[in-house]
Protein backbone atom coordinates (compact mmCIF):
# COMPACT_ATOMS: atom_id res chain seq x y z
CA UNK A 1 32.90 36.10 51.92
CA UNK A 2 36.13 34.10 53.01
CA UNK A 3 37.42 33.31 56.17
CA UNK A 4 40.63 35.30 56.80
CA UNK A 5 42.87 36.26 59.78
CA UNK A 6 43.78 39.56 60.81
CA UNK A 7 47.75 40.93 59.96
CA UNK A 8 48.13 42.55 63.37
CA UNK A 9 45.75 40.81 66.00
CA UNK A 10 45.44 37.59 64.27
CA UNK A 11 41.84 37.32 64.96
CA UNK A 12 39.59 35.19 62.73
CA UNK A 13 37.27 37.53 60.37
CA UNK A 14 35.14 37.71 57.32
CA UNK A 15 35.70 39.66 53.81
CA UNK A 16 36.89 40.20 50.37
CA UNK A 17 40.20 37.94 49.83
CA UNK A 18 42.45 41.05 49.50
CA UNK A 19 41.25 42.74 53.16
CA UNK A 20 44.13 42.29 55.69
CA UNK A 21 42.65 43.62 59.01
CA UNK A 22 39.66 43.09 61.32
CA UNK A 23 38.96 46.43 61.86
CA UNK A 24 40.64 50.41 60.71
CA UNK A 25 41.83 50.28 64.40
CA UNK A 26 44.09 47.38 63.60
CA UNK A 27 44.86 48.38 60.56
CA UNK A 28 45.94 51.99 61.82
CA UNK A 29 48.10 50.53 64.56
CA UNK A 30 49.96 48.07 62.28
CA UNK A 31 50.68 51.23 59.75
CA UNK A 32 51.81 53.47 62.82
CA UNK A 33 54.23 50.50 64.14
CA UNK A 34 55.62 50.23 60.64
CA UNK A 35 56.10 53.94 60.21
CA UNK A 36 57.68 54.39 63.43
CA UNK A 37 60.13 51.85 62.82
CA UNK A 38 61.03 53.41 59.30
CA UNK A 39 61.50 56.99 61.49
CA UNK A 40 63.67 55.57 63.63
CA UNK A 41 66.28 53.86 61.23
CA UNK A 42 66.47 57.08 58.84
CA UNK A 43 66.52 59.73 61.74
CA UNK A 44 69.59 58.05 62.67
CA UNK A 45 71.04 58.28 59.25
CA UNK A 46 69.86 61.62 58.62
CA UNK A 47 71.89 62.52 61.79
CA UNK A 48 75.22 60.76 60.48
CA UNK A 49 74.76 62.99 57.10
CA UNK A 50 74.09 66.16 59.16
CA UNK A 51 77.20 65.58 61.00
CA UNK A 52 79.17 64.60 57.84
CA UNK A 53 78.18 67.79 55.88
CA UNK A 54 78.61 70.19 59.13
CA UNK A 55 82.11 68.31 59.37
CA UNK A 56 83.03 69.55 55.39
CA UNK A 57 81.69 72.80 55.98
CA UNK A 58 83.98 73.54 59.16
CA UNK A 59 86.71 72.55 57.41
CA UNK A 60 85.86 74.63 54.24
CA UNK A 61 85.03 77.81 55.85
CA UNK A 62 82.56 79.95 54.50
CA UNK A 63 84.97 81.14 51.42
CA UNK A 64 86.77 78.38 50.35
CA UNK A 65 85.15 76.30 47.14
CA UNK A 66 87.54 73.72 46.69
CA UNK A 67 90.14 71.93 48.90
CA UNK A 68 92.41 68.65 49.34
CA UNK A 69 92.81 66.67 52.97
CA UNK A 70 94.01 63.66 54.24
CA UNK A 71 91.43 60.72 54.55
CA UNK A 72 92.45 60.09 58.22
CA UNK A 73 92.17 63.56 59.34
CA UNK A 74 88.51 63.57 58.07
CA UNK A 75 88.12 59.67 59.82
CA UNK A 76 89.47 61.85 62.73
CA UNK A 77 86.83 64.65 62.91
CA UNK A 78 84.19 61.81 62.85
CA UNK A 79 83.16 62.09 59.22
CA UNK A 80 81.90 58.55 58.12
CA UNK A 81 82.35 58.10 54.47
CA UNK A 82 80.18 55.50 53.98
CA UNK A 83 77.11 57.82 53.64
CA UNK A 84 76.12 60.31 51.57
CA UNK A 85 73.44 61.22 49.48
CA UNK A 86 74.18 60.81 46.00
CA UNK A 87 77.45 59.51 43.63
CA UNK A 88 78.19 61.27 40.17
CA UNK A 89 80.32 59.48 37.29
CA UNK A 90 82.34 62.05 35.06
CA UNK A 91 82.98 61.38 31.69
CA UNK A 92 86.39 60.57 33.03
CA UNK A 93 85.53 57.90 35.54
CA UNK A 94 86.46 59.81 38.62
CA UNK A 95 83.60 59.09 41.19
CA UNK A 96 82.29 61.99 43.24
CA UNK A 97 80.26 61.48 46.39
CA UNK A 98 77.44 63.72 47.39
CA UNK A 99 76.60 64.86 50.60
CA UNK A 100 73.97 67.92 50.39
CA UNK A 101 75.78 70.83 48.92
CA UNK A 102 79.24 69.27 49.13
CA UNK A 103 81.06 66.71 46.73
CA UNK A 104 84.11 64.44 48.24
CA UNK A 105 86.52 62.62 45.89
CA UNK A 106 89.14 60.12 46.72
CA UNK A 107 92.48 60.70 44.68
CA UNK A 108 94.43 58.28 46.11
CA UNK A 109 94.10 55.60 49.67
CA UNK A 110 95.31 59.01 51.63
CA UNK A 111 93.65 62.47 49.98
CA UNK A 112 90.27 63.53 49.28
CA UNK A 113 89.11 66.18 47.27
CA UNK A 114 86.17 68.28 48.76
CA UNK A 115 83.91 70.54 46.65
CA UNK A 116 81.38 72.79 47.55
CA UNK A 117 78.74 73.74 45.18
């Protein structure tokens, strides 16, 4: 037996070398504080990609398949670019970005191709 100190409480306890906690209540405390903070950081990205893909399918109606608009009327709506949940590579190097059901493309600084699938 070694002599080992607890991960969450810090107290001073005996065991294998690979046991981390004192007890399964510590050990189920320090797993629920590290879960919760994990929730919290991807519930608010979750909500930014919500709002991004409810933003594309406004402005696509429930018809449309394939449009072009300007970046900064997008940027105006609150649609934040910068996430998204997967990119594709075409065999012709044009990059398209992922968000759900719906595919954005940049052609230029200024218009933006949106797709939906």
């Amino acid at each position: 037996m070694h002599k080992l100190n607890c991960q969450f409480c810090g107290k001073s306890f005996a065991g294998r070398t690979d046991k981390k906690f004192c007890s399964q209540g510590c050990k189920n405390i320090f797993n629920y504080n590290r879960r919760s903070k994990t929730k919290s950081a991807t519930k608010a990205i979750d909500a930014i990609l919500h709002k991004n893909r409810e933003i594309l399918e406004v402005i696509m109606g429930p018809k449309r398949k394939r449009m072009e608009i300007a970046k900064t009327e997008l940027t105006q709506m609150g649609f934040q670019s910068e996430y998204m949940t997967g990119i594709y590579t075409n065999s012709k190097d044009k990059m398209y970005r992922y968000i759900y059901d719906f595919a954005w493309m940049e052609f230029t600084g200024e218009k933006i191709m949106i797709i939906k699938k």
